[in-house]
Protein backbone atom coordinates (compact mmCIF):
# COMPACT_ATOMS: atom_id res chain seq x y z
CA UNK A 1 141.16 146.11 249.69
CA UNK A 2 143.73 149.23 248.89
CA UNK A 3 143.87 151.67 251.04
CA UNK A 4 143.99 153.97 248.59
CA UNK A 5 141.09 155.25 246.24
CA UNK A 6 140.70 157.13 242.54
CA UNK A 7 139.70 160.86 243.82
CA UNK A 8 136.58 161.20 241.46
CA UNK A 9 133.98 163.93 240.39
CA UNK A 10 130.71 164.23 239.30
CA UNK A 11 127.08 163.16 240.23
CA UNK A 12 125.32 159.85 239.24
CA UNK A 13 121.79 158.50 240.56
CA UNK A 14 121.32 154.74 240.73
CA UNK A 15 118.47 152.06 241.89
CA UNK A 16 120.63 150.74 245.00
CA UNK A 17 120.28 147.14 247.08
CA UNK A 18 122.00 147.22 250.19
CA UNK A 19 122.87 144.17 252.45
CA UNK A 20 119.22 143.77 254.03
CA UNK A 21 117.82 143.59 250.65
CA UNK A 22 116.47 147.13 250.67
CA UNK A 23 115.77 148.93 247.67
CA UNK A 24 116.57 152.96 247.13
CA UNK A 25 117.56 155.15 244.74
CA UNK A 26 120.24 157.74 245.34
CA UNK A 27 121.89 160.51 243.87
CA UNK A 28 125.44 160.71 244.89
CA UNK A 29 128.41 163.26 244.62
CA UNK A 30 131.30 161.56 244.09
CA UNK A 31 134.63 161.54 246.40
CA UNK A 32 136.04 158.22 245.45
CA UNK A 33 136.50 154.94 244.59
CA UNK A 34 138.01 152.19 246.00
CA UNK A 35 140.69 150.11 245.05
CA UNK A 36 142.01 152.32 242.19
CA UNK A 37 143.07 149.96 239.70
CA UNK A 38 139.66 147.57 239.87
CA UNK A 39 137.18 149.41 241.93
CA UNK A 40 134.61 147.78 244.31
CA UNK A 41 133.51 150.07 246.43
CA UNK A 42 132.26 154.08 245.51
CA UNK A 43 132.44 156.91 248.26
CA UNK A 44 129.97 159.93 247.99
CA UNK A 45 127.88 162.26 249.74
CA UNK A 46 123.98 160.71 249.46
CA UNK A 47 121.25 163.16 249.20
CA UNK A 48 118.48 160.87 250.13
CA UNK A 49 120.93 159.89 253.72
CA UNK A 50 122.28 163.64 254.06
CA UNK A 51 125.89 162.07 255.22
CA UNK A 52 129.14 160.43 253.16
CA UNK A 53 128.61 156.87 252.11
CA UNK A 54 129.85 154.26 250.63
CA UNK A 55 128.11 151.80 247.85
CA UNK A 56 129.30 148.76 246.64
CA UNK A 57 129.89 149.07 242.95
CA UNK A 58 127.66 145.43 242.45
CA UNK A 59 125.10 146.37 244.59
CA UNK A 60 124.45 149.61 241.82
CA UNK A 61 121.78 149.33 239.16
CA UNK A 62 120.62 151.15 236.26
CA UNK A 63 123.25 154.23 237.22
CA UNK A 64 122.34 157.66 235.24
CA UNK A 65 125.14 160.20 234.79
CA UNK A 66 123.10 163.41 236.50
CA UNK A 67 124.85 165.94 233.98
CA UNK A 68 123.46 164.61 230.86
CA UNK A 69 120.90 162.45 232.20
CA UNK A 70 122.29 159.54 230.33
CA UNK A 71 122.46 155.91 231.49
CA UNK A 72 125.91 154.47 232.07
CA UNK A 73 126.72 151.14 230.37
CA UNK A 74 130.28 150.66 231.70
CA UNK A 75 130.75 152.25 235.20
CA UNK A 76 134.39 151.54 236.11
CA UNK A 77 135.23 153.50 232.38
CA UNK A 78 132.79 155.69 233.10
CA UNK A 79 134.52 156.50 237.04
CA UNK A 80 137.72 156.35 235.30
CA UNK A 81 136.82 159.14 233.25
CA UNK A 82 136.28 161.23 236.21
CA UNK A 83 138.86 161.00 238.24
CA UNK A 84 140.78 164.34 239.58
């Protein structure tokens, strides 16, 4: 993996699975994402965990844009789109 991230902006809630198999739903702010050109991995500030995190972009279901309460179909174009 790059060292070096997309900058992003924005909020988006998703249905999240983590590596123990546990199920939550978060709302994010976005700060990046990880590589740049084909990202894996999305940084953000987590309400639900009050603390920066980072979420692996195949471990994210049903994502909802938070600003027009829309689902997102394609996330990378979607990320793309809101990068700084």
């Amino acid at each position: 993996m790059k060292t070096e991230g997309l900058l992003t902006q924005g909020q988006i809630r998703f249905t999240y699975t983590n590596s123990q198999g546990e199920i939550t739903i978060r709302t994010v702010n976005l700060i990046a994402v990880y590589p740049a050109e084909s990202p894996e991995y999305l940084v953000g500030y987590c309400e639900l965990r009050k603390e920066e995190r980072t979420f692996r972009l195949v471990s994210i279901q049903n994502p909802i844009d938070t600003q027009h309460e829309s689902p997102i179909s394609d996330m990378e174009r979607w990320l793309s789109d809101r990068n700084r």
